[in-house]
ModelCIF file with pLDDT and N, C-alpha, C, O atoms, coordinates in Angstrom:
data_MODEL
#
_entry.id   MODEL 
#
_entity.id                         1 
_entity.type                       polymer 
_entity.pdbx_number_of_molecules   1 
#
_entity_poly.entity_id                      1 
_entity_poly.type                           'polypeptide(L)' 
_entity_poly.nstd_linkage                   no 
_entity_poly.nstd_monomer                   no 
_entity_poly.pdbx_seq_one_letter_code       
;(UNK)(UNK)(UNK)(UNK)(UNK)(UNK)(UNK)(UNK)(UNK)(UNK)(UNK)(UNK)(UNK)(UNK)(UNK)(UNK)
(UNK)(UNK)(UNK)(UNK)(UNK)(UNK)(UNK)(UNK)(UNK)(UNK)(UNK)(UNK)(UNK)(UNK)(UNK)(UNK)
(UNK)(UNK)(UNK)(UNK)(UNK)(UNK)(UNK)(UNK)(UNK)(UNK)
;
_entity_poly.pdbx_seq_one_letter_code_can   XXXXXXXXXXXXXXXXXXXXXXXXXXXXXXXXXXXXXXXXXX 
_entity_poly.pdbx_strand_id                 A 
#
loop_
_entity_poly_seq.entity_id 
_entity_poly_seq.num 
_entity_poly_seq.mon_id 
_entity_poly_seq.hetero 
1 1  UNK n 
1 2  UNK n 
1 3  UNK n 
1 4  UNK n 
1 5  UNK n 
1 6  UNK n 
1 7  UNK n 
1 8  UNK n 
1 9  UNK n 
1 10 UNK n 
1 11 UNK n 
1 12 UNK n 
1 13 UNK n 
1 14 UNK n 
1 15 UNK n 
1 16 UNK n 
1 17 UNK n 
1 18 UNK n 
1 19 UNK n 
1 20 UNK n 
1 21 UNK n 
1 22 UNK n 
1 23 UNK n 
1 24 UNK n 
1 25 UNK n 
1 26 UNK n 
1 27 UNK n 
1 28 UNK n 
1 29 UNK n 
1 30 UNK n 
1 31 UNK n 
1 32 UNK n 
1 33 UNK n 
1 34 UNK n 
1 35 UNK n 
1 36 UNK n 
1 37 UNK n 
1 38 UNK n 
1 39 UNK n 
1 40 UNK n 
1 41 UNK n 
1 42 UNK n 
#
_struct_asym.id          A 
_struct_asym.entity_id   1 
#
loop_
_ma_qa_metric.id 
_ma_qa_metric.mode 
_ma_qa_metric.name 
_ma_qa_metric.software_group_id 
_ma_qa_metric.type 
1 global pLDDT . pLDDT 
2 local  pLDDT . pLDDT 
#
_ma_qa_metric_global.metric_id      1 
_ma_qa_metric_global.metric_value   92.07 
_ma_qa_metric_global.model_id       1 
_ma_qa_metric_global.ordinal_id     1 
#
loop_
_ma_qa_metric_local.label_asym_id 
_ma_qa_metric_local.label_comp_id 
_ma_qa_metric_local.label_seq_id 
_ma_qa_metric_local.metric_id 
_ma_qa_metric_local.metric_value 
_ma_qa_metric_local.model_id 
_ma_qa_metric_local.ordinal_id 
A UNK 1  2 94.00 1 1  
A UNK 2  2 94.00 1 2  
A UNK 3  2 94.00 1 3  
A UNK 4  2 94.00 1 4  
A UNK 5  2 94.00 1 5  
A UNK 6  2 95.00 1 6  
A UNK 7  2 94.00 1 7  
A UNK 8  2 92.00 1 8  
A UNK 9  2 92.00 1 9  
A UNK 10 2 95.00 1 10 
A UNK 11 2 94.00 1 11 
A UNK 12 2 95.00 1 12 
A UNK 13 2 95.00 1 13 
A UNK 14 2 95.00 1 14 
A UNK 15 2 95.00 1 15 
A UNK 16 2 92.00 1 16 
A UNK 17 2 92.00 1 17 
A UNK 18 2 93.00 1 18 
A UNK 19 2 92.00 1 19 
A UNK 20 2 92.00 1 20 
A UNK 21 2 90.00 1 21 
A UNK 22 2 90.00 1 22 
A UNK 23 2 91.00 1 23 
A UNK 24 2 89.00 1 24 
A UNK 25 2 90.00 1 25 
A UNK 26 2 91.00 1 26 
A UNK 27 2 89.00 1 27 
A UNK 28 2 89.00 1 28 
A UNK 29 2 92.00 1 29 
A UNK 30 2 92.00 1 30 
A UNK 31 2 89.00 1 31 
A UNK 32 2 88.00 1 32 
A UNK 33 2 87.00 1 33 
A UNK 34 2 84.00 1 34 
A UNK 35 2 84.00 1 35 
A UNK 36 2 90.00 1 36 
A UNK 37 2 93.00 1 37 
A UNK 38 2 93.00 1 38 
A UNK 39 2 95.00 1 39 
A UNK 40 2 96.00 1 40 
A UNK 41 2 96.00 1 41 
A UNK 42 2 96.00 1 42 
#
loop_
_atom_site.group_PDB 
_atom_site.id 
_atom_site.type_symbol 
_atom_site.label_atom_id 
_atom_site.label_alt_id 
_atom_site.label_comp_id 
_atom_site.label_asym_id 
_atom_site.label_entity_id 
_atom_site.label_seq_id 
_atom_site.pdbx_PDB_ins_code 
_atom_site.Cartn_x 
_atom_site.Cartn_y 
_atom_site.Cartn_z 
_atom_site.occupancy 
_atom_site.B_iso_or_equiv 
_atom_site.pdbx_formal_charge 
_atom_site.auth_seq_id 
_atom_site.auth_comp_id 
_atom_site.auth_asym_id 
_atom_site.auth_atom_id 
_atom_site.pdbx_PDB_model_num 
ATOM 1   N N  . UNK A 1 1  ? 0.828   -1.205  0.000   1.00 94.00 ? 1  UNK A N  1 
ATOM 2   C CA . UNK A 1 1  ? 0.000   0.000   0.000   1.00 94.00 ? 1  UNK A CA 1 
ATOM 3   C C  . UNK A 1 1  ? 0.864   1.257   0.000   1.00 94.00 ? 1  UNK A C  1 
ATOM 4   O O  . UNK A 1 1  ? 0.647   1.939   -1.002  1.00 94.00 ? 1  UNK A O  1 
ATOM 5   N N  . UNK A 1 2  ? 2.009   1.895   1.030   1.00 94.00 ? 2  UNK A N  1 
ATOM 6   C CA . UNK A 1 2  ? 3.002   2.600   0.904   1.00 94.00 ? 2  UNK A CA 1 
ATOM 7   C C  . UNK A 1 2  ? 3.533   2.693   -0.233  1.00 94.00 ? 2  UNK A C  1 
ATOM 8   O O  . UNK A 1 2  ? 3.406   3.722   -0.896  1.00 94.00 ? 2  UNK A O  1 
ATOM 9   N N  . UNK A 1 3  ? 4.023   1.945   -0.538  1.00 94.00 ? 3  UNK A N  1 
ATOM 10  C CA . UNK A 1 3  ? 4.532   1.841   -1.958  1.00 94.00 ? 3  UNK A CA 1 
ATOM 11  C C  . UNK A 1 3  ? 3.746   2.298   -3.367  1.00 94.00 ? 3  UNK A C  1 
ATOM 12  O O  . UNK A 1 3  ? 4.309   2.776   -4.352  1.00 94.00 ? 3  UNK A O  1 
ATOM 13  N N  . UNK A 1 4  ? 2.407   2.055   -3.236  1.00 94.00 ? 4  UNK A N  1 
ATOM 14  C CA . UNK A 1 4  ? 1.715   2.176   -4.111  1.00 94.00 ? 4  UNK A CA 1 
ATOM 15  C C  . UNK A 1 4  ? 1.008   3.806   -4.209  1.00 94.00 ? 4  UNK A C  1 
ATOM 16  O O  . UNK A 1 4  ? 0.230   4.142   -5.102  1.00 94.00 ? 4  UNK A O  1 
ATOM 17  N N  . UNK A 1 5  ? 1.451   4.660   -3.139  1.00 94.00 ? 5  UNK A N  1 
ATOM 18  C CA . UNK A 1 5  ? 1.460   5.981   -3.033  1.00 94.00 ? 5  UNK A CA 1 
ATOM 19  C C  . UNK A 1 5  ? -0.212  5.947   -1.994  1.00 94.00 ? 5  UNK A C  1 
ATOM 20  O O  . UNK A 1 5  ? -0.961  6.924   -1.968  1.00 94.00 ? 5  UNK A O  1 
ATOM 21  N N  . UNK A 1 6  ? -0.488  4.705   -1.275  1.00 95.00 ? 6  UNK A N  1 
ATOM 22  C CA . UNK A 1 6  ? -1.944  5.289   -0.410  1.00 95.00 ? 6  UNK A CA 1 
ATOM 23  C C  . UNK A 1 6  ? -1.384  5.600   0.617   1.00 95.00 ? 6  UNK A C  1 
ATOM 24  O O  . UNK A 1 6  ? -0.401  4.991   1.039   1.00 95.00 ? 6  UNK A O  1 
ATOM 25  N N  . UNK A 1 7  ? -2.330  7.389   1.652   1.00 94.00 ? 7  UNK A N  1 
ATOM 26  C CA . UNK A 1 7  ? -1.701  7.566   2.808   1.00 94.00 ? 7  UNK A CA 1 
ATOM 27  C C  . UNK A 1 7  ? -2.705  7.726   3.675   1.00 94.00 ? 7  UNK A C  1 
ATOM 28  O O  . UNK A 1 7  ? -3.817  7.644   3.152   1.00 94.00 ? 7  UNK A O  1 
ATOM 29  N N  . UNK A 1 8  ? -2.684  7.956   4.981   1.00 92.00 ? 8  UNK A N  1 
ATOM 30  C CA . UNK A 1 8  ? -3.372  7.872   5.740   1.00 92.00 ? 8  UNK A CA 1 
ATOM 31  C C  . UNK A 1 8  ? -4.724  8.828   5.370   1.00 92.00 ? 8  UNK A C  1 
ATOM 32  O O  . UNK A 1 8  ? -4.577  9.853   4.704   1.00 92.00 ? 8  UNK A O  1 
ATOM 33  N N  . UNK A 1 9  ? -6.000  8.415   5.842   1.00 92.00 ? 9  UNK A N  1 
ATOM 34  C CA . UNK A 1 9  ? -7.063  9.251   5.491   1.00 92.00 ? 9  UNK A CA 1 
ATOM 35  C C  . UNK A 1 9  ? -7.647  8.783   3.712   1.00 92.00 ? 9  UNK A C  1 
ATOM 36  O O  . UNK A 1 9  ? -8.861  8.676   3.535   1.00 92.00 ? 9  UNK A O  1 
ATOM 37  N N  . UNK A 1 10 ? -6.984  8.619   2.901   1.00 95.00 ? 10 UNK A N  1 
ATOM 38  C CA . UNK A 1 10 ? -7.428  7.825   1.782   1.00 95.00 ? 10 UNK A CA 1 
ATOM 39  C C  . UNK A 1 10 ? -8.754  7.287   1.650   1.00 95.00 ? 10 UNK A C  1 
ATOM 40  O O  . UNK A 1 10 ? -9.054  6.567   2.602   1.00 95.00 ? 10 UNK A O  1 
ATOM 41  N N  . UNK A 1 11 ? -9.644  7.410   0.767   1.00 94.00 ? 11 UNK A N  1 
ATOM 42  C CA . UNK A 1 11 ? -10.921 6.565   0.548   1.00 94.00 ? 11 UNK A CA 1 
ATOM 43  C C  . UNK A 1 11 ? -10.908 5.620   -0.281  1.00 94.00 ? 11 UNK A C  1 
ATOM 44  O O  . UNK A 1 11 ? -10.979 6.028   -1.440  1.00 94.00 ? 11 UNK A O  1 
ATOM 45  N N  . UNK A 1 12 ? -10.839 4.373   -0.157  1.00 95.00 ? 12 UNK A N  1 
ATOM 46  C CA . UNK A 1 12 ? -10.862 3.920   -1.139  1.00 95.00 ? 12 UNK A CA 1 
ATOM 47  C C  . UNK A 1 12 ? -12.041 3.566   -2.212  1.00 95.00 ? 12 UNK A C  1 
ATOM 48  O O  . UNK A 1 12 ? -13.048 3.112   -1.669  1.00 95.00 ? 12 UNK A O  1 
ATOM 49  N N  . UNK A 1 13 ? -12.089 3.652   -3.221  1.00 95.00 ? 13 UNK A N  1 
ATOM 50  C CA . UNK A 1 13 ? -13.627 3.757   -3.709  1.00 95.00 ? 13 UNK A CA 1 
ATOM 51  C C  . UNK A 1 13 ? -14.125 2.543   -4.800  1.00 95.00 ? 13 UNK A C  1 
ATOM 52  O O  . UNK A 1 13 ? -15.211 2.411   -5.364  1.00 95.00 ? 13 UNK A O  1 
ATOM 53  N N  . UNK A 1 14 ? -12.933 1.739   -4.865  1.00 95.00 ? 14 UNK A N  1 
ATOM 54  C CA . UNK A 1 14 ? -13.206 0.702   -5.767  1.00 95.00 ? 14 UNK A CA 1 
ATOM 55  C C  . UNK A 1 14 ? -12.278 -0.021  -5.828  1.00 95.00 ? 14 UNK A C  1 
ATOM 56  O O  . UNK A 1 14 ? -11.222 0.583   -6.017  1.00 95.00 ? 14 UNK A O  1 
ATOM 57  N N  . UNK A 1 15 ? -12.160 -1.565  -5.713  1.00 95.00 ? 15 UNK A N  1 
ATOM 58  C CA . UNK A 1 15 ? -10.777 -2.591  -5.949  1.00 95.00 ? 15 UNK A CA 1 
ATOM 59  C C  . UNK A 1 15 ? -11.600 -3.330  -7.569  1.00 95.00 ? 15 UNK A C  1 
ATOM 60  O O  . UNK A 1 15 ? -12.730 -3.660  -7.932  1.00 95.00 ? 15 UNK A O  1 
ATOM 61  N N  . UNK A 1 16 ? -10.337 -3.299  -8.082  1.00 92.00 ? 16 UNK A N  1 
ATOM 62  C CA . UNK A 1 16 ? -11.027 -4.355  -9.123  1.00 92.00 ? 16 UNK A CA 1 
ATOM 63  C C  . UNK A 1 16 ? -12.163 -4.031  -9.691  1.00 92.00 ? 16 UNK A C  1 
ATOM 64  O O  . UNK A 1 16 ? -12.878 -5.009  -9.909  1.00 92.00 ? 16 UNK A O  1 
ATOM 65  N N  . UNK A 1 17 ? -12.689 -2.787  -10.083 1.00 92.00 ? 17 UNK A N  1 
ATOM 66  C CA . UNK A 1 17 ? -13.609 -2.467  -11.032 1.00 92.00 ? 17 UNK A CA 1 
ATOM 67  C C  . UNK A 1 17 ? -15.183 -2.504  -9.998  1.00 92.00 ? 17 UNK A C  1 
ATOM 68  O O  . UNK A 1 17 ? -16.261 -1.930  -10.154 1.00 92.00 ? 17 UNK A O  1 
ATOM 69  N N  . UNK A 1 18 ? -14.640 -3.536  -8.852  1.00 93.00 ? 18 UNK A N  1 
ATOM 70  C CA . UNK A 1 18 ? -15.827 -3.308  -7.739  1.00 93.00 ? 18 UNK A CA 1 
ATOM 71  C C  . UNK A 1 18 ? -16.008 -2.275  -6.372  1.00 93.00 ? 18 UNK A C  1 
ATOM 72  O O  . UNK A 1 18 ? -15.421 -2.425  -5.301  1.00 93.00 ? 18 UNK A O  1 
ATOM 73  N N  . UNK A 1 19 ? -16.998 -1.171  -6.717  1.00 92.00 ? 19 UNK A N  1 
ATOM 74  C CA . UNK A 1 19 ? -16.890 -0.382  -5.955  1.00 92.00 ? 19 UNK A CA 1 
ATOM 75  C C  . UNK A 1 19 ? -17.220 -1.088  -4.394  1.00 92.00 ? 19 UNK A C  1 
ATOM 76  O O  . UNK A 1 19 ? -17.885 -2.109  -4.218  1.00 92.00 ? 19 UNK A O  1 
ATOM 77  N N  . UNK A 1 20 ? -16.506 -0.174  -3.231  1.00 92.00 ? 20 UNK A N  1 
ATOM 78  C CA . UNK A 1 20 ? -16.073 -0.610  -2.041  1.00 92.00 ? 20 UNK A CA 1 
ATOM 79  C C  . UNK A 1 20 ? -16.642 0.861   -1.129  1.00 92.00 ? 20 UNK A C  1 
ATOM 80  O O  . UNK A 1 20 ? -16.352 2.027   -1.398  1.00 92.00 ? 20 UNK A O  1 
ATOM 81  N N  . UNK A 1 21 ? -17.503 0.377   -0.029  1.00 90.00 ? 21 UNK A N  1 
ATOM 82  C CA . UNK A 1 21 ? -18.352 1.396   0.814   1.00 90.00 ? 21 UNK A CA 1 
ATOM 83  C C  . UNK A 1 21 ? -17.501 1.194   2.263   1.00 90.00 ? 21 UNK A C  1 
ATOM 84  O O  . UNK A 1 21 ? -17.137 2.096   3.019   1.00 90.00 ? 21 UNK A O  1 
ATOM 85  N N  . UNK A 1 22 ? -17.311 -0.154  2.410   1.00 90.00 ? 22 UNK A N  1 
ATOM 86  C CA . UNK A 1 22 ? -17.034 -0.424  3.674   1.00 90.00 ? 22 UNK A CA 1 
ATOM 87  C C  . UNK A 1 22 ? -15.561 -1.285  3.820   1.00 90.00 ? 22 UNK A C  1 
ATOM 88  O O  . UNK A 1 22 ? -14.995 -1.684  2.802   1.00 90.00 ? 22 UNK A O  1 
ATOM 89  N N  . UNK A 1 23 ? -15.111 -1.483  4.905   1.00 91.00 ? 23 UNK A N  1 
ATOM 90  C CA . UNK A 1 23 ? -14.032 -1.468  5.216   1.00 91.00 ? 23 UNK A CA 1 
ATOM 91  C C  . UNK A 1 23 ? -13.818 -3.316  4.993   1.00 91.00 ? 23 UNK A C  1 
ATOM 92  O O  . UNK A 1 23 ? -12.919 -3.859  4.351   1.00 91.00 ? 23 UNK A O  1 
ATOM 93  N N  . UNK A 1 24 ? -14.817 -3.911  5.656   1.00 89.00 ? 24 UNK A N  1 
ATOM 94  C CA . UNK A 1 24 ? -15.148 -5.394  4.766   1.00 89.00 ? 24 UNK A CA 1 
ATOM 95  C C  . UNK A 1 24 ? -15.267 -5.907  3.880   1.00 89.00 ? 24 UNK A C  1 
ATOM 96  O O  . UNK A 1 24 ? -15.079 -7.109  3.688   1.00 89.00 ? 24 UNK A O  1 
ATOM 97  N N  . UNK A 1 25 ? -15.672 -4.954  2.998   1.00 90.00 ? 25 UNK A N  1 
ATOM 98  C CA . UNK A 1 25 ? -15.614 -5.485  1.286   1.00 90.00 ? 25 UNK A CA 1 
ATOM 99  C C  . UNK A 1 25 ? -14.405 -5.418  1.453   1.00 90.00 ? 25 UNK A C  1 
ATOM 100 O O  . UNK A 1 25 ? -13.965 -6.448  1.964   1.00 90.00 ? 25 UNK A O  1 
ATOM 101 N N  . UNK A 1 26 ? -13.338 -4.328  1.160   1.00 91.00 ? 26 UNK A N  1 
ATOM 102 C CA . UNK A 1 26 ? -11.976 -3.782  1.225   1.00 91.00 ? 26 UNK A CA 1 
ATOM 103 C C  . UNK A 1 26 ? -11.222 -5.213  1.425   1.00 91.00 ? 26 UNK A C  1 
ATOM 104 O O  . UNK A 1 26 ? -10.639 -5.720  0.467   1.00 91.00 ? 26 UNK A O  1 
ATOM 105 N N  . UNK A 1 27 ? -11.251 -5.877  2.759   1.00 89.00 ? 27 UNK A N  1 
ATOM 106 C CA . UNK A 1 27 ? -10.512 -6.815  3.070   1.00 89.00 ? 27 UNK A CA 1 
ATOM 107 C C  . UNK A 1 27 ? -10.978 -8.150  2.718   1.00 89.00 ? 27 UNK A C  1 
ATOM 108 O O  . UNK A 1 27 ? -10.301 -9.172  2.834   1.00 89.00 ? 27 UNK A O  1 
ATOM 109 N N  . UNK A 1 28 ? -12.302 -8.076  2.234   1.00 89.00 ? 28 UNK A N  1 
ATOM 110 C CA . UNK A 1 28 ? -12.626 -9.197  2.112   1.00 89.00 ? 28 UNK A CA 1 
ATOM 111 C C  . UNK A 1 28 ? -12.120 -9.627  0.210   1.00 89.00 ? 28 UNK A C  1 
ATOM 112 O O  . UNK A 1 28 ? -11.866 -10.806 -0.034  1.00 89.00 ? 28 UNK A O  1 
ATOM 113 N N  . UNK A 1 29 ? -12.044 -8.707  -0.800  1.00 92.00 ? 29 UNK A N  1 
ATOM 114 C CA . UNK A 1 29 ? -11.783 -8.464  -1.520  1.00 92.00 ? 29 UNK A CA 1 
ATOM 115 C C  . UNK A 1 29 ? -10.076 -8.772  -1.680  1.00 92.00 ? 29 UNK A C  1 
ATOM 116 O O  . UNK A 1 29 ? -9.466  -9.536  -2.428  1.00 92.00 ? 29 UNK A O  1 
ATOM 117 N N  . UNK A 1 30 ? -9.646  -7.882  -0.696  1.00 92.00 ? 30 UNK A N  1 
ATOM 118 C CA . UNK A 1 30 ? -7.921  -8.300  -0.656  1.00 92.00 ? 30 UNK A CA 1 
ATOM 119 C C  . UNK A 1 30 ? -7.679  -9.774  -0.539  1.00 92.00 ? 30 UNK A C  1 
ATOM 120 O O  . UNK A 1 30 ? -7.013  -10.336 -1.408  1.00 92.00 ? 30 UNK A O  1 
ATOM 121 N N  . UNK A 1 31 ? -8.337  -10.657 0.808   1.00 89.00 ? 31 UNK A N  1 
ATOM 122 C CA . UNK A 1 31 ? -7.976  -11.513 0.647   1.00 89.00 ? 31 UNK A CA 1 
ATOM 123 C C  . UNK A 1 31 ? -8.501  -13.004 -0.174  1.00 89.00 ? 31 UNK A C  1 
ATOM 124 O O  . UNK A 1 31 ? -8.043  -14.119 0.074   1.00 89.00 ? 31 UNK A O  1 
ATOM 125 N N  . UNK A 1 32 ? -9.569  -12.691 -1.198  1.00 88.00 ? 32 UNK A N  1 
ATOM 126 C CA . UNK A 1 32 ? -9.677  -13.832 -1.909  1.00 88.00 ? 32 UNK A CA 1 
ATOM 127 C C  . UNK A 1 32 ? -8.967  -13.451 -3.345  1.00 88.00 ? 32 UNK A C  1 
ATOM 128 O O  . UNK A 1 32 ? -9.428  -13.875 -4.405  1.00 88.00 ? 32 UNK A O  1 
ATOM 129 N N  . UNK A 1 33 ? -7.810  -12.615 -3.278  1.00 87.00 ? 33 UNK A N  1 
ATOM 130 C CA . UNK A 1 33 ? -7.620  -12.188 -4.401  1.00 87.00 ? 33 UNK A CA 1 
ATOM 131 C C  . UNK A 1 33 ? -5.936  -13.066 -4.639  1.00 87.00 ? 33 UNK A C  1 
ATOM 132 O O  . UNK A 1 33 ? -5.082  -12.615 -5.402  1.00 87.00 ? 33 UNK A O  1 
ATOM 133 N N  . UNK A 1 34 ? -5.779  -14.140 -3.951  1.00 84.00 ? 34 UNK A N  1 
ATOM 134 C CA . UNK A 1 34 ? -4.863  -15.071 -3.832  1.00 84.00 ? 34 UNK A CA 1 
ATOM 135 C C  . UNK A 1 34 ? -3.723  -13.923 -4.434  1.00 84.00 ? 34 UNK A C  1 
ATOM 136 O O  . UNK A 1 34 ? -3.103  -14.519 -5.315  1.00 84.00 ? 34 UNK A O  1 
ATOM 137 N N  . UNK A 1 35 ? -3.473  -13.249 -4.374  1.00 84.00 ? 35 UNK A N  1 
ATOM 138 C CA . UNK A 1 35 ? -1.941  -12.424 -4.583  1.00 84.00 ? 35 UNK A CA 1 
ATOM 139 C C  . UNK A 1 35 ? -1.597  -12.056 -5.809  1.00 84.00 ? 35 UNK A C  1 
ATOM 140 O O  . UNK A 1 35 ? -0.487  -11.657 -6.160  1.00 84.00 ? 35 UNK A O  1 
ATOM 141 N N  . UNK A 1 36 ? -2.795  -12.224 -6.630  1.00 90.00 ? 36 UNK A N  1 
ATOM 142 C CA . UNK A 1 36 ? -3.196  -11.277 -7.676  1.00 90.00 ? 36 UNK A CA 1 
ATOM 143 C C  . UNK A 1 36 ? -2.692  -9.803  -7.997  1.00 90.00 ? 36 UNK A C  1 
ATOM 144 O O  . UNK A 1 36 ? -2.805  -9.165  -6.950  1.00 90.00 ? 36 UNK A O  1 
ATOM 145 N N  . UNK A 1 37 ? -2.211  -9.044  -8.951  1.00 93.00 ? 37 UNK A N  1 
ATOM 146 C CA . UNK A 1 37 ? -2.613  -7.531  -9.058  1.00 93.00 ? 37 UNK A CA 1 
ATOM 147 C C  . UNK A 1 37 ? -3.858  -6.819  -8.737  1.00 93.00 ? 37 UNK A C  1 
ATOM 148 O O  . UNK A 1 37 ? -4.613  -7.185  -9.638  1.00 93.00 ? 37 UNK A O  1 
ATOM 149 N N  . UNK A 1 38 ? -4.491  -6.042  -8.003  1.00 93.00 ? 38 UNK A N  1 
ATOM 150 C CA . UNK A 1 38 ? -5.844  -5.770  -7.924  1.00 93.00 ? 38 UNK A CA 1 
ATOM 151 C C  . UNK A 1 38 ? -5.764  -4.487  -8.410  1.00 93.00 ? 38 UNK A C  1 
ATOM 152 O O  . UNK A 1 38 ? -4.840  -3.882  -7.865  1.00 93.00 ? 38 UNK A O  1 
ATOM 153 N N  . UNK A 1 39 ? -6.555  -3.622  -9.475  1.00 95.00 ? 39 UNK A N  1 
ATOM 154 C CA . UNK A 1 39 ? -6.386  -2.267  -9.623  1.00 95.00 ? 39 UNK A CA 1 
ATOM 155 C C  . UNK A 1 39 ? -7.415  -1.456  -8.572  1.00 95.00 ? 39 UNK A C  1 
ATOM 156 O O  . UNK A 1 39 ? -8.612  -1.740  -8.611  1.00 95.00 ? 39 UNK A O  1 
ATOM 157 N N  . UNK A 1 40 ? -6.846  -0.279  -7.480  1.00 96.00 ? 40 UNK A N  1 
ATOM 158 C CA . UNK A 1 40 ? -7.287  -0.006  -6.866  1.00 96.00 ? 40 UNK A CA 1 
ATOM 159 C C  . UNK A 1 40 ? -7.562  2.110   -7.203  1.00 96.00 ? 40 UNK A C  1 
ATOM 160 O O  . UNK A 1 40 ? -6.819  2.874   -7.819  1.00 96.00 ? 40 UNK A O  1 
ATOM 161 N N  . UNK A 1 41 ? -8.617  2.344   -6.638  1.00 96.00 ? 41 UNK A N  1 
ATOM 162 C CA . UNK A 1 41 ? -9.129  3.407   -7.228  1.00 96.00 ? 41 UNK A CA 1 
ATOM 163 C C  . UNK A 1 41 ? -9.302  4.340   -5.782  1.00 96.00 ? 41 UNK A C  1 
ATOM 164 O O  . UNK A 1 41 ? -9.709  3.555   -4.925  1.00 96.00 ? 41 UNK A O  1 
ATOM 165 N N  . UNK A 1 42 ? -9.163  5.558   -5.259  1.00 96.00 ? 42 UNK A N  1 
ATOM 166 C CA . UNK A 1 42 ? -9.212  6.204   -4.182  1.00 96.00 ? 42 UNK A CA 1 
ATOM 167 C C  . UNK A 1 42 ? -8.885  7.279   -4.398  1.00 96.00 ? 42 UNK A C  1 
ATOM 168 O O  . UNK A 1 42 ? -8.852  8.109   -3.489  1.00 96.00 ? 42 UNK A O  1 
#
């Protein structure tokens, strides 16, 4: 995430073309994404 230029306060508003409201999609999203590239939008 650092790396990828996100900083504190950030919204994120979509992983993967699927928009993201809550903080559970977010992670739930990260982790079935077996270590995939995910394009992330914020």
């Amino acid at each position: 995430a650092a790396e990828a230029g996100l900083q504190l306060g950030d919204r994120i508003v979509s992983i993967a073309g699927q928009e993201v409201l809550f903080w559970e999609e977010l992670t739930s999203l990260i982790q079935t994404s077996g270590g995939r590239p995910l394009p992330f939008v914020w």
